[in-house]
Protein backbone atom coordinates (compact mmCIF):
# COMPACT_ATOMS: atom_id res chain seq x y z
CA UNK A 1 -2.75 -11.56 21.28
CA UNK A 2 -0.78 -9.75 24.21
CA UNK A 3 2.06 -8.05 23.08
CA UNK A 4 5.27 -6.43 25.20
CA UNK A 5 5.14 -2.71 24.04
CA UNK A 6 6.27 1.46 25.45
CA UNK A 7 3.29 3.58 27.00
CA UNK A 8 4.23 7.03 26.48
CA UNK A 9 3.96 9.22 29.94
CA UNK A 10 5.64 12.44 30.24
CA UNK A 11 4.84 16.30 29.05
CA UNK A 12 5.10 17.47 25.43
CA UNK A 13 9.04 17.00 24.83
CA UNK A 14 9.68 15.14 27.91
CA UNK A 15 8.79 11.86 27.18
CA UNK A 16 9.08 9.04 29.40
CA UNK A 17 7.78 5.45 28.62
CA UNK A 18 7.11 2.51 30.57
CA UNK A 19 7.33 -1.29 29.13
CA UNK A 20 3.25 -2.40 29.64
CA UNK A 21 1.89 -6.10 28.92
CA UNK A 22 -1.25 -5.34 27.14
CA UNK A 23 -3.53 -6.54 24.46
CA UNK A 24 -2.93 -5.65 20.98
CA UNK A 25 -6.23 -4.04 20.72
CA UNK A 26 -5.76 -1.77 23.60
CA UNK A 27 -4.66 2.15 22.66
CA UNK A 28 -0.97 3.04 23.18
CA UNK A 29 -1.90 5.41 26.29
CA UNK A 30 -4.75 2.43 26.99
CA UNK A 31 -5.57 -0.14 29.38
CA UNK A 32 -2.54 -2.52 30.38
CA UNK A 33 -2.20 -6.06 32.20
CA UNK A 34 0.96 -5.87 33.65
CA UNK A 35 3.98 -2.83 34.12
CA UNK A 36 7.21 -4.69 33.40
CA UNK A 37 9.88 -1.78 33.49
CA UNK A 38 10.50 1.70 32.32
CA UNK A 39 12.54 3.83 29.98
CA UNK A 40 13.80 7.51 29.64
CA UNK A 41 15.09 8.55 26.62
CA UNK A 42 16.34 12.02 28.22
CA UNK A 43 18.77 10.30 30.56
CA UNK A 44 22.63 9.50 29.80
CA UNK A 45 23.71 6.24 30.63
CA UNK A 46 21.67 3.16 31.76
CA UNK A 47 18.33 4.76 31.06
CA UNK A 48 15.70 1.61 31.19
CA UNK A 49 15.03 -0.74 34.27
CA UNK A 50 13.20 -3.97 33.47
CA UNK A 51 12.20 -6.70 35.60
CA UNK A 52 13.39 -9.63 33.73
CA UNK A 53 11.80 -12.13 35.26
CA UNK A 54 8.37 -10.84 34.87
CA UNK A 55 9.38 -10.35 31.20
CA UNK A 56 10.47 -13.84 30.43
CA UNK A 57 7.56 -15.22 32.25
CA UNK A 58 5.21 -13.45 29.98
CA UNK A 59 7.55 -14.34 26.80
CA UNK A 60 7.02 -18.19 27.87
CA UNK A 61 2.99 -17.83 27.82
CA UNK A 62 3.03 -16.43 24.94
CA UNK A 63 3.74 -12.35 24.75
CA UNK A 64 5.33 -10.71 21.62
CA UNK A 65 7.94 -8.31 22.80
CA UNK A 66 7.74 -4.96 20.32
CA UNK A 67 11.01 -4.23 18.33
CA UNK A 68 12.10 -1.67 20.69
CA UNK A 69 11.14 -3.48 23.68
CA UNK A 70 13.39 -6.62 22.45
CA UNK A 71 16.16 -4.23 22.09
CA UNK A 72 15.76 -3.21 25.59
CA UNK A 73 15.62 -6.49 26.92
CA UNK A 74 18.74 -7.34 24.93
CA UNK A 75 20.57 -4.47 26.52
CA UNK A 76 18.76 -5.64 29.66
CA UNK A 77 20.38 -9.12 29.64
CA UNK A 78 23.92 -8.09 28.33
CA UNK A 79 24.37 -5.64 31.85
């Protein structure tokens, strides 16, 4: 199954993630099909940028979005 999930990047306490198609069997840090968007934790405000297009078009074949990654899309879609 491919699934919508956060790839950690960053240095030890600066953490930055970006929002990765990949399979479910792939590692965290792993191999990925597709970068959709990105999000810092570290940064006021509007701290994620998705592309939602690419992220609905991978919903509609079939892609799980994570729990976190849902809420960011949410957000996403509300701004």
């Amino acid at each position: 199954m491919v699934k919508i999930r956060m790839r950690r990047e960053g240095t030890k306490d600066r953490p930055y993630y970006r929002m990765v198609v990949a399979d479910q069997r792939a590692r965290r840090d792993g191999r990925y099909i597709e970068q959709l968007g990105t999000y810092d934790p570290l940064k006021d405000g509007e701290n994620w940028q998705v592309d939602l297009a690419k992220a609905d078009e991978w919903i509609s074949k079939g892609a799980q979005p994570s729990e976190t990654v849902a809420s960011i899309l949410r957000k996403a879609r509300r701004a």
